[in-house]
N, C-alpha and C. Protein backbone atom coordinates (compact mmCIF):
# COMPACT_ATOMS: atom_id res chain seq x y z
N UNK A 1 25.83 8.72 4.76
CA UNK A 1 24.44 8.86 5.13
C UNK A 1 24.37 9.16 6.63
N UNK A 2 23.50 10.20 6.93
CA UNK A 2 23.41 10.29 8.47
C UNK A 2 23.05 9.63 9.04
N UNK A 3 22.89 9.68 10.47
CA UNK A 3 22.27 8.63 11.31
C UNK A 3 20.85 8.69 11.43
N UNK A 4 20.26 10.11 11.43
CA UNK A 4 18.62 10.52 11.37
C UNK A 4 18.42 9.25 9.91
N UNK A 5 18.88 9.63 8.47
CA UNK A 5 18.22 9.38 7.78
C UNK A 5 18.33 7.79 7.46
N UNK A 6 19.88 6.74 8.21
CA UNK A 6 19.44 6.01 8.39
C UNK A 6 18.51 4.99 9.29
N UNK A 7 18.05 5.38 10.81
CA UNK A 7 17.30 5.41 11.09
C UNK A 7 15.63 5.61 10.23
N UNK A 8 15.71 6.52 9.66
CA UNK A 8 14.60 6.38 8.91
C UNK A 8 14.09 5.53 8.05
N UNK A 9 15.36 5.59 7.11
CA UNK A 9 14.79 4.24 6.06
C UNK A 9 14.85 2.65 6.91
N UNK A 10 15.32 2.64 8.04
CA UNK A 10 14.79 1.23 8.57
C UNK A 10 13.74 1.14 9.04
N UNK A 11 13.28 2.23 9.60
CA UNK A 11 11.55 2.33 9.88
C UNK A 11 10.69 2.28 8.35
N UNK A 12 11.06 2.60 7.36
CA UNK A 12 10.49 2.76 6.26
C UNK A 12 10.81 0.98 5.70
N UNK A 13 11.88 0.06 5.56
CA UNK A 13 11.95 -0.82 4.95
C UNK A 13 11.49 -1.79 6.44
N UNK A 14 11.58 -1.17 7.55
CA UNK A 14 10.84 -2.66 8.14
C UNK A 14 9.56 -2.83 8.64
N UNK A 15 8.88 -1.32 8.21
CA UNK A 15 7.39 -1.33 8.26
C UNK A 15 6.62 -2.35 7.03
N UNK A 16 7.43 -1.99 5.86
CA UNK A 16 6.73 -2.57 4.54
C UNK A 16 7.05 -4.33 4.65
N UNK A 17 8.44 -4.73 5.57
CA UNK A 17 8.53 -6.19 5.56
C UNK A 17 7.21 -6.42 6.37
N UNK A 18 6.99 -5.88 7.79
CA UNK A 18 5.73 -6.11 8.93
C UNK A 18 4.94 -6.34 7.77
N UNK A 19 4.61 -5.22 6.69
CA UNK A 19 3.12 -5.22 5.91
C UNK A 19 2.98 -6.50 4.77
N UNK A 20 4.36 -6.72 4.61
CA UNK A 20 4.44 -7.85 3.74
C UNK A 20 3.98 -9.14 4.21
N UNK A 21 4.30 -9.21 5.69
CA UNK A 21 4.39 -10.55 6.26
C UNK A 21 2.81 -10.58 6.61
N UNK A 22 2.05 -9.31 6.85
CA UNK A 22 0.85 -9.66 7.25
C UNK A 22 0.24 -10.06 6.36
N UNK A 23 0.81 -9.50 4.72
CA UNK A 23 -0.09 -9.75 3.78
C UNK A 23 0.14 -11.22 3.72
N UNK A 24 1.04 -11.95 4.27
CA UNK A 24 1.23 -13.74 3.60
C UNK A 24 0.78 -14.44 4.53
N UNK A 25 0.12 -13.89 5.57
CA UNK A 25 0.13 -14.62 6.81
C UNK A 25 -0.79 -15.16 6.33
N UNK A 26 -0.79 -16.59 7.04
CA UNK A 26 -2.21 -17.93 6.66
C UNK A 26 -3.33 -17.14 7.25
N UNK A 27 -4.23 -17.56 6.47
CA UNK A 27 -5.92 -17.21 7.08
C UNK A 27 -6.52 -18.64 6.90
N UNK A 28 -7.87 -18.55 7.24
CA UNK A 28 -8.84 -19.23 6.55
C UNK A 28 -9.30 -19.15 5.66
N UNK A 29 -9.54 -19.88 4.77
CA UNK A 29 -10.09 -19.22 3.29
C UNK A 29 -11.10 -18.67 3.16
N UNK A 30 -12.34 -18.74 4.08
CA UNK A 30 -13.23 -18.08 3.97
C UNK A 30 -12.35 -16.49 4.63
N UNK A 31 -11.95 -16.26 4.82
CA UNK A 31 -11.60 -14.98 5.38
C UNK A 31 -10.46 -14.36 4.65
N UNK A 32 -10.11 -14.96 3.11
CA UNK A 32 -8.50 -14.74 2.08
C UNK A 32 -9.17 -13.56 1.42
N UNK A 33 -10.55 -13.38 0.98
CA UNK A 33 -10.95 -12.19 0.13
C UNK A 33 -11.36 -11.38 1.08
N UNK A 34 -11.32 -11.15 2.15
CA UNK A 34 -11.66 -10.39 3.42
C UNK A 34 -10.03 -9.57 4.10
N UNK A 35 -9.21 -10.07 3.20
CA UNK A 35 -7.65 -9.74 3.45
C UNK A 35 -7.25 -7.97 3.46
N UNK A 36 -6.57 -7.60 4.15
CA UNK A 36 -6.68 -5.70 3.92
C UNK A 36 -5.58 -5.87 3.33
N UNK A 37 -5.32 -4.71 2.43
CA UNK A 37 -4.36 -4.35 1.52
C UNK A 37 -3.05 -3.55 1.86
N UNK A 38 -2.73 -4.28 3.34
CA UNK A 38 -1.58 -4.01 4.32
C UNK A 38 -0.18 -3.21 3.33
N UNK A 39 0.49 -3.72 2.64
CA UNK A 39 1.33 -3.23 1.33
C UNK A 39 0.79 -1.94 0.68
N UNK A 40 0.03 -2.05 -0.12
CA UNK A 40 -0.64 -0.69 -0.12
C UNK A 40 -0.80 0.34 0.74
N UNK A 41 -1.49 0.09 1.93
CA UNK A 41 -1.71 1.16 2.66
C UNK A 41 -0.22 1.89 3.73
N UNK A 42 0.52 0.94 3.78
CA UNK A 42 2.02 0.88 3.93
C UNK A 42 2.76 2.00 2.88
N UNK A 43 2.22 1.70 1.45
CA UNK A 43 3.17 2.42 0.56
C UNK A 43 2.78 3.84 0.68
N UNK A 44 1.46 3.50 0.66
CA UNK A 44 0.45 4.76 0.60
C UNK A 44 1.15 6.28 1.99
N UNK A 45 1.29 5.38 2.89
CA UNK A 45 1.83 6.42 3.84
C UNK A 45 3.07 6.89 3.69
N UNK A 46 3.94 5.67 3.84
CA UNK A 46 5.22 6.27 3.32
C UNK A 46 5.20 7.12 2.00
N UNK A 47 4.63 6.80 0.87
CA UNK A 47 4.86 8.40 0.01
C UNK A 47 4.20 9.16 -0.04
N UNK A 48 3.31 9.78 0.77
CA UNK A 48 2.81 11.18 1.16
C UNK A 48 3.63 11.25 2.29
N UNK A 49 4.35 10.65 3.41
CA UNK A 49 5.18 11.14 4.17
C UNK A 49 6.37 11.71 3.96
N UNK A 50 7.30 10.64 2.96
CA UNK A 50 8.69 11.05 2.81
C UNK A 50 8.62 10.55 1.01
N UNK A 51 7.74 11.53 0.45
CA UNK A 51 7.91 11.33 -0.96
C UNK A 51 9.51 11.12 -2.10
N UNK A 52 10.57 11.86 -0.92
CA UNK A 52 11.73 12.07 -1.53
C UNK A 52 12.28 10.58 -1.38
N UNK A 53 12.03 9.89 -0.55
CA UNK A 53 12.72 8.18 -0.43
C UNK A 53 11.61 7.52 -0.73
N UNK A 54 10.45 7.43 -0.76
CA UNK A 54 8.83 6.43 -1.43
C UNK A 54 8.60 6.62 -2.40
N UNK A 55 9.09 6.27 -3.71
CA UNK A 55 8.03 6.06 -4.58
C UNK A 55 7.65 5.24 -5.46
N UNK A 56 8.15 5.53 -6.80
CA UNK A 56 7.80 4.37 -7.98
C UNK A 56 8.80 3.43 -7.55
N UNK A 57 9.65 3.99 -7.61
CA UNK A 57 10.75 2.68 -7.83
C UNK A 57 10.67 1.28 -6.39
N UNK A 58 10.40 2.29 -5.06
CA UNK A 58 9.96 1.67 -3.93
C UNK A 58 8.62 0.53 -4.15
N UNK A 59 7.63 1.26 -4.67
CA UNK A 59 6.73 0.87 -4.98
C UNK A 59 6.53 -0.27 -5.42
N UNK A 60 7.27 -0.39 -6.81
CA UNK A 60 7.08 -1.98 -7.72
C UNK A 60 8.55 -2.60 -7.08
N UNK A 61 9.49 -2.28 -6.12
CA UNK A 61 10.44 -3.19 -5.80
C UNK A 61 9.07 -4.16 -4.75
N UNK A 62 8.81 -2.99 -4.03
CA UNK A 62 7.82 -3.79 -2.97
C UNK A 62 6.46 -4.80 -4.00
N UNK A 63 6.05 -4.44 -4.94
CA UNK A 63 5.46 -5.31 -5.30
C UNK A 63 5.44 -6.63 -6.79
N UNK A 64 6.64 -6.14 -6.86
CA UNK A 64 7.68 -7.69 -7.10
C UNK A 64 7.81 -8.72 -5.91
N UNK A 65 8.25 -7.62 -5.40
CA UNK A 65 8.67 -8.89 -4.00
C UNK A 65 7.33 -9.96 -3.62
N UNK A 66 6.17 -9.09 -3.24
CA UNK A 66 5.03 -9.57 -3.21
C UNK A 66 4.47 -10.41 -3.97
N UNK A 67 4.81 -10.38 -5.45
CA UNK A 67 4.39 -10.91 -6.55
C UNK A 67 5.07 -12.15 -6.53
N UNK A 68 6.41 -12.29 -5.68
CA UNK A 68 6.84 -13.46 -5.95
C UNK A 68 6.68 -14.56 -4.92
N UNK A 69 6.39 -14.01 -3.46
CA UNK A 69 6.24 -14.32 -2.37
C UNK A 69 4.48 -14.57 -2.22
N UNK A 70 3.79 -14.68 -3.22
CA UNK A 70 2.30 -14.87 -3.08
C UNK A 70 2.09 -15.81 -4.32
N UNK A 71 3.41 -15.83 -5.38
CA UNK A 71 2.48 -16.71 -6.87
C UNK A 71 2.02 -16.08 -7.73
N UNK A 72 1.86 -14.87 -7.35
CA UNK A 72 0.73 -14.42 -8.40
C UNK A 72 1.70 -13.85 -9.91
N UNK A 73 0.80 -13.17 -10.63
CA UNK A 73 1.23 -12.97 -11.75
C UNK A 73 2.54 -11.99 -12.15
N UNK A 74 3.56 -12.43 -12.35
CA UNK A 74 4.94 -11.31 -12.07
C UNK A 74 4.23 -10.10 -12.91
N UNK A 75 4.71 -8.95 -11.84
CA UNK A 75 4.18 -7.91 -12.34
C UNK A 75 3.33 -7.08 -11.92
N UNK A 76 1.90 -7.65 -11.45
CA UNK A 76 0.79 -7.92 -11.17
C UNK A 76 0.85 -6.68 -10.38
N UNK A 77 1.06 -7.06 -9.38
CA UNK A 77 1.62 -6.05 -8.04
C UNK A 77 2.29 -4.96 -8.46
N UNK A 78 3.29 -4.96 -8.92
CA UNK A 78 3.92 -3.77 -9.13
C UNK A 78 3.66 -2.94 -9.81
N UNK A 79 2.95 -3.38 -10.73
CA UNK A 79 2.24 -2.34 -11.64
C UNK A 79 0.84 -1.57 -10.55
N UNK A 80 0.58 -1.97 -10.29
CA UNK A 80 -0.69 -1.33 -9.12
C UNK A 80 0.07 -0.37 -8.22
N UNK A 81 1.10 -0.83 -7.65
CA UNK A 81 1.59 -0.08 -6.62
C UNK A 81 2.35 1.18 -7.11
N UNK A 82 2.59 0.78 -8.42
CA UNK A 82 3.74 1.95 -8.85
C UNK A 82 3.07 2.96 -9.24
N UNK A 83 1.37 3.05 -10.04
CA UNK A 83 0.16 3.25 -9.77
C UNK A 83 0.13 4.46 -8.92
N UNK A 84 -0.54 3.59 -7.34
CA UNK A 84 -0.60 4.34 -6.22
C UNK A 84 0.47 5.33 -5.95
N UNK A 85 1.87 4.79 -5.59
CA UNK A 85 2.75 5.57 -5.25
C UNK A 85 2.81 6.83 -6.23
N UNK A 86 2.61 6.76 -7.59
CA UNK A 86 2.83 7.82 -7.71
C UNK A 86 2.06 8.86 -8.08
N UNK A 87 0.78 8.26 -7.95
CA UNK A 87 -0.72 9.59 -7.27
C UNK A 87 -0.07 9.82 -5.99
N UNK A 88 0.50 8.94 -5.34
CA UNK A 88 0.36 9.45 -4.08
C UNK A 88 1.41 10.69 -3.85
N UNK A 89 2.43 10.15 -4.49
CA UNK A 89 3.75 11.39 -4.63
C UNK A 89 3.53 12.60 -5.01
N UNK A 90 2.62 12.50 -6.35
CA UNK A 90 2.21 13.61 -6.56
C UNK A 90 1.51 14.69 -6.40
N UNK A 91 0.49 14.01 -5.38
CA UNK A 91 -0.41 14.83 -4.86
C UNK A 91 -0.19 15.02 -3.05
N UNK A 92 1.23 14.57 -2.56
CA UNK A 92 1.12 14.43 -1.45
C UNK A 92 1.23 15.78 -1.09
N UNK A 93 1.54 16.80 -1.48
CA UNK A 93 1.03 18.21 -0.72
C UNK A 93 -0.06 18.43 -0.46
N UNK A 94 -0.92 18.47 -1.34
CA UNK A 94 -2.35 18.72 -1.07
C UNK A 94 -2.71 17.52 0.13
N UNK A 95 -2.54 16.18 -0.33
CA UNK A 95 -3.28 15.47 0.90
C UNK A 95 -2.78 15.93 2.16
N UNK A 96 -1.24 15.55 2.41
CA UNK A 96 -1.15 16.14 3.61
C UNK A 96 -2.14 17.16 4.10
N UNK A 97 -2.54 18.16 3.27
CA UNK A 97 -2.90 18.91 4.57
C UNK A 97 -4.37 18.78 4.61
N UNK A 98 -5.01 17.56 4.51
CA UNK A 98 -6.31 17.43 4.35
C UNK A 98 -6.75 17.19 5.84
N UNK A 99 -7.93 16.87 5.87
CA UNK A 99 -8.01 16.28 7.46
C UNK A 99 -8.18 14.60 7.24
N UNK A 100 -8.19 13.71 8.66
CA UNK A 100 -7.65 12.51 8.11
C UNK A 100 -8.95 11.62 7.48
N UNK A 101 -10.43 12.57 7.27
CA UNK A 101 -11.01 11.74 7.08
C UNK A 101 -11.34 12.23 5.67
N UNK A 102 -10.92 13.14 4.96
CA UNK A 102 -10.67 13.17 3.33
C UNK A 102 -9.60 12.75 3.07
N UNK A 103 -8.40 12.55 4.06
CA UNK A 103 -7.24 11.33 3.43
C UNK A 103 -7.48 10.13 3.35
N UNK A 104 -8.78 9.49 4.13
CA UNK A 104 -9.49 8.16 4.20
C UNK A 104 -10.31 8.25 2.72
N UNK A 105 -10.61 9.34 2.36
CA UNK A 105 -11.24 8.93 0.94
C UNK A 105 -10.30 9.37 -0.05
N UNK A 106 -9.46 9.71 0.03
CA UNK A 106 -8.31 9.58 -1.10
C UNK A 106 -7.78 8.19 -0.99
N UNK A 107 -7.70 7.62 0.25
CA UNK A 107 -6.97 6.38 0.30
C UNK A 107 -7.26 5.26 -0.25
N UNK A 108 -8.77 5.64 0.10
CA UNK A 108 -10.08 4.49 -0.70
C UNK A 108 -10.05 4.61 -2.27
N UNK A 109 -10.07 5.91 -2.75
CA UNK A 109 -9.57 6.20 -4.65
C UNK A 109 -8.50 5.59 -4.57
N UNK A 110 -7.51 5.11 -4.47
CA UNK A 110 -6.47 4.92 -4.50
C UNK A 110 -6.28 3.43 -4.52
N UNK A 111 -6.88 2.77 -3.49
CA UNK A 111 -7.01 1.18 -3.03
C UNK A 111 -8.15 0.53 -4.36
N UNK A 112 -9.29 1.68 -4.63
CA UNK A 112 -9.96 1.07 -6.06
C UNK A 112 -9.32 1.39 -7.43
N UNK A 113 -8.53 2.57 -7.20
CA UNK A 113 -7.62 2.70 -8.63
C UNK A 113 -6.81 1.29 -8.91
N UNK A 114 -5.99 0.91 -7.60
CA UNK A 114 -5.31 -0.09 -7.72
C UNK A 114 -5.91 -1.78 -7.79
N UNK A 115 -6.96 -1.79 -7.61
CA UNK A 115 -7.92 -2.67 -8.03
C UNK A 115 -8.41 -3.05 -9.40
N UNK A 116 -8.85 -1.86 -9.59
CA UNK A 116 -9.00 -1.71 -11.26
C UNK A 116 -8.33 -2.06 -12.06
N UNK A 117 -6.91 -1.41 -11.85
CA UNK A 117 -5.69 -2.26 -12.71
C UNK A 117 -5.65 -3.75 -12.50
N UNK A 118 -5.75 -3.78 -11.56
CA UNK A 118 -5.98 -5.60 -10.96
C UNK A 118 -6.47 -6.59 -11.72
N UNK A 119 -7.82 -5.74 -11.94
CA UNK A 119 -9.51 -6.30 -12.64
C UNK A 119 -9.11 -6.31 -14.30
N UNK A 120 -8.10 -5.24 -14.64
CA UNK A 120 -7.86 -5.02 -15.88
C UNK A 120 -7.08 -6.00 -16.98
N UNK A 121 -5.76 -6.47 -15.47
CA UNK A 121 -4.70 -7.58 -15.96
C UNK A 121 -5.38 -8.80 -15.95
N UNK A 122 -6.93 -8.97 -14.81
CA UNK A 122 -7.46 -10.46 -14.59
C UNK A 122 -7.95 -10.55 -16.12
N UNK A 123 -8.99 -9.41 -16.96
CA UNK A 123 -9.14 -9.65 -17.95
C UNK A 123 -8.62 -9.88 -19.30
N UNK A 124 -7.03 -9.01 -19.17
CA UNK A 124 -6.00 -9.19 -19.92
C UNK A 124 -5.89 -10.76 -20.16
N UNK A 125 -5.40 -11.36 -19.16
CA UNK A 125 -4.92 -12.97 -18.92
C UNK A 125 -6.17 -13.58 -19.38
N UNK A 126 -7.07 -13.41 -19.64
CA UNK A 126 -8.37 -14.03 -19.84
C UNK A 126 -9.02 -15.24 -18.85
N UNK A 127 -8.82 -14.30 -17.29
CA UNK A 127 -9.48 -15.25 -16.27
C UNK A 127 -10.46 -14.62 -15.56
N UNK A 128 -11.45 -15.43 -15.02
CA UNK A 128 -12.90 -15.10 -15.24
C UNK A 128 -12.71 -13.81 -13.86
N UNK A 129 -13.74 -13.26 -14.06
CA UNK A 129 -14.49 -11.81 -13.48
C UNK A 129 -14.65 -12.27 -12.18
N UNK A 130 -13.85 -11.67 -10.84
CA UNK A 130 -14.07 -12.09 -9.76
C UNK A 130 -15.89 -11.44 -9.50
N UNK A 131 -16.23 -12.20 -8.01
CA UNK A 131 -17.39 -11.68 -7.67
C UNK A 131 -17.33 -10.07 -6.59
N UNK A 132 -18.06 -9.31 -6.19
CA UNK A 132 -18.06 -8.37 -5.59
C UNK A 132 -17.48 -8.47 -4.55
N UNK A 133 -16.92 -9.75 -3.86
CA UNK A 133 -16.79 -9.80 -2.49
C UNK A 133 -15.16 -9.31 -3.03
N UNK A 134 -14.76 -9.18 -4.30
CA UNK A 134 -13.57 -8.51 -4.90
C UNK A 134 -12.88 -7.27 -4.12
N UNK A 135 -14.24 -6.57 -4.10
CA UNK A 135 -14.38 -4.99 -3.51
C UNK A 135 -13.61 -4.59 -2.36
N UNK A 136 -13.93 -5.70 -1.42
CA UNK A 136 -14.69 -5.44 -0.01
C UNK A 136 -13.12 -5.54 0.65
N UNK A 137 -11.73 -5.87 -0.16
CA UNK A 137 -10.42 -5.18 0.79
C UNK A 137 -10.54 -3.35 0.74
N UNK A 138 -10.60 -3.62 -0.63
CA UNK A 138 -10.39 -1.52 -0.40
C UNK A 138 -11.47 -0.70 0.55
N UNK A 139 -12.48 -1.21 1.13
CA UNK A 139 -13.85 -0.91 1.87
C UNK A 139 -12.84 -1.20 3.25
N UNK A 140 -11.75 -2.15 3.68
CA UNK A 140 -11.64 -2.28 4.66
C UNK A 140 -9.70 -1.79 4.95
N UNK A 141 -9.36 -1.65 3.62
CA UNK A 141 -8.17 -0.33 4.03
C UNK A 141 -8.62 0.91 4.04
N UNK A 142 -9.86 1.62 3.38
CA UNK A 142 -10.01 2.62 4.01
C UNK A 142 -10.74 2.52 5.30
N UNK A 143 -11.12 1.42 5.95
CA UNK A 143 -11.13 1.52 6.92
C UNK A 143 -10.24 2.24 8.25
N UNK A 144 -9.24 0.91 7.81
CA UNK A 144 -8.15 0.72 8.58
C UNK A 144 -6.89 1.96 8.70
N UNK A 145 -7.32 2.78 7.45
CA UNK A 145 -6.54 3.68 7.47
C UNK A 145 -6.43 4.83 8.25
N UNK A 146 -6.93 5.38 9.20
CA UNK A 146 -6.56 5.92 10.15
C UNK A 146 -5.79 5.51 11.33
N UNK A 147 -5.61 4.20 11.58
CA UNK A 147 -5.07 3.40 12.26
C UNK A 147 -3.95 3.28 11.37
N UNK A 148 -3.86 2.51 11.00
CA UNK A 148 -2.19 2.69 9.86
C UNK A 148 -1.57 3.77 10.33
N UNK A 149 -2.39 5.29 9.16
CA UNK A 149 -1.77 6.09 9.73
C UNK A 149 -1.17 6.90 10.60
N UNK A 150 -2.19 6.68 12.07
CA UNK A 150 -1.22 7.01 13.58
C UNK A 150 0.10 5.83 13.79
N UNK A 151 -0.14 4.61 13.28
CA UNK A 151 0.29 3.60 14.09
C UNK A 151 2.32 4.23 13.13
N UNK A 152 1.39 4.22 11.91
CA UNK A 152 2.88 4.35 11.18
C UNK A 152 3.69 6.12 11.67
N UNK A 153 2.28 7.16 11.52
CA UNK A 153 3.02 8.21 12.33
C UNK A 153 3.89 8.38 13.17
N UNK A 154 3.46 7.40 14.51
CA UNK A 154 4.08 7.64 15.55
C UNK A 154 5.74 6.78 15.28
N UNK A 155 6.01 5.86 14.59
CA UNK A 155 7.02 5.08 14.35
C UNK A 155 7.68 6.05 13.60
N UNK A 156 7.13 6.66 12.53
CA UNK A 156 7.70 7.83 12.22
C UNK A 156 8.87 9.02 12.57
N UNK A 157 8.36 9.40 13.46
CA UNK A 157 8.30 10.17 14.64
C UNK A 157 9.60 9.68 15.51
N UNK A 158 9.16 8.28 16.11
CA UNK A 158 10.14 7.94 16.80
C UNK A 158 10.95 7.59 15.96
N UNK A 159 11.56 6.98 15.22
CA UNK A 159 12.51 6.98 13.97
C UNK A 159 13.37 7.97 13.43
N UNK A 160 12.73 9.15 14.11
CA UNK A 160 13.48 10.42 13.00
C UNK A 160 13.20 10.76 11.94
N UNK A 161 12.32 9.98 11.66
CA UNK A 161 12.19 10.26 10.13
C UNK A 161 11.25 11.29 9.53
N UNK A 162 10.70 11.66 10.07
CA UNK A 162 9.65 13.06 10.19
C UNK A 162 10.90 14.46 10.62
């Protein structure tokens, strides 16, 4: 393996640990459903960036890991992410060349696609119907997602991995 491309995948596997750790970091509870979907929007970049090393398989490793490191339902995660990643893979030509504020609303389809599945397994398991304040991470990764995306660009960049 070269040195460019290992360089790269350590920017790629120690961005998603950063995104992991933010996702576990303690909050307040009033502020736990107010949480951004750091992992996601993490995966989300890396496979429209370097679709050839991001995808499914990246995807649900990263959200196993998550799944096990949060409690939640094995699976849960990975099935969402594997989801995303691979709209995202597949369509990452076209997004790329969008401008970044129709990649902010692909990002947002993407953060409620993966929700949905969410909403789908809560009803599967037969546990009750969260309330709207459900919504309001994917409202605030597409926020955040222009920020992500320079912040992760430029690491990018410096990494080699671009």
């Amino acid at each position: 393996m070269s040195e460019t491309v290992r360089r790269g995948t350590w920017a790629v596997w120690g961005s998603l640990l950063i995104a992991l750790f933010l996702t576990i970091l303690p909050m307040p509870a009033w502020m736990d459903d107010f949480r951004p979907p750091w992992v996601v929007l993490t995966l989300i970049f890396w496979s429209l960036t370097l679709p050839e090393r991001v995808g499914v398989f990246s995807a649900f490793a990263a959200g196993l890991t998550l799944d096990v490191t949060t409690g939640a339902l094995l699976g849960h995660h990975a099935l969402g992410f594997s989801l995303v990643a691979y709209l995202a893979v597949e369509l990452h030509q076209r997004v790329r060349t969008f401008p970044l504020w129709q990649q902010t609303l692909f990002v947002w389809l993407l953060l409620l696609a993966e929700r949905l599945l969410y909403l789908w397994v809560l009803g599967a398991t037969g546990q009750p119907t969260p309330s709207l304040v459900y919504w309001v991470p994917t409202f605030l990764g597409a926020l955040l997602w222009p920020w992500v995306f320079v912040v992760l660009r430029d690491l990018a960049r410096r990494a080699g991995a671009l």
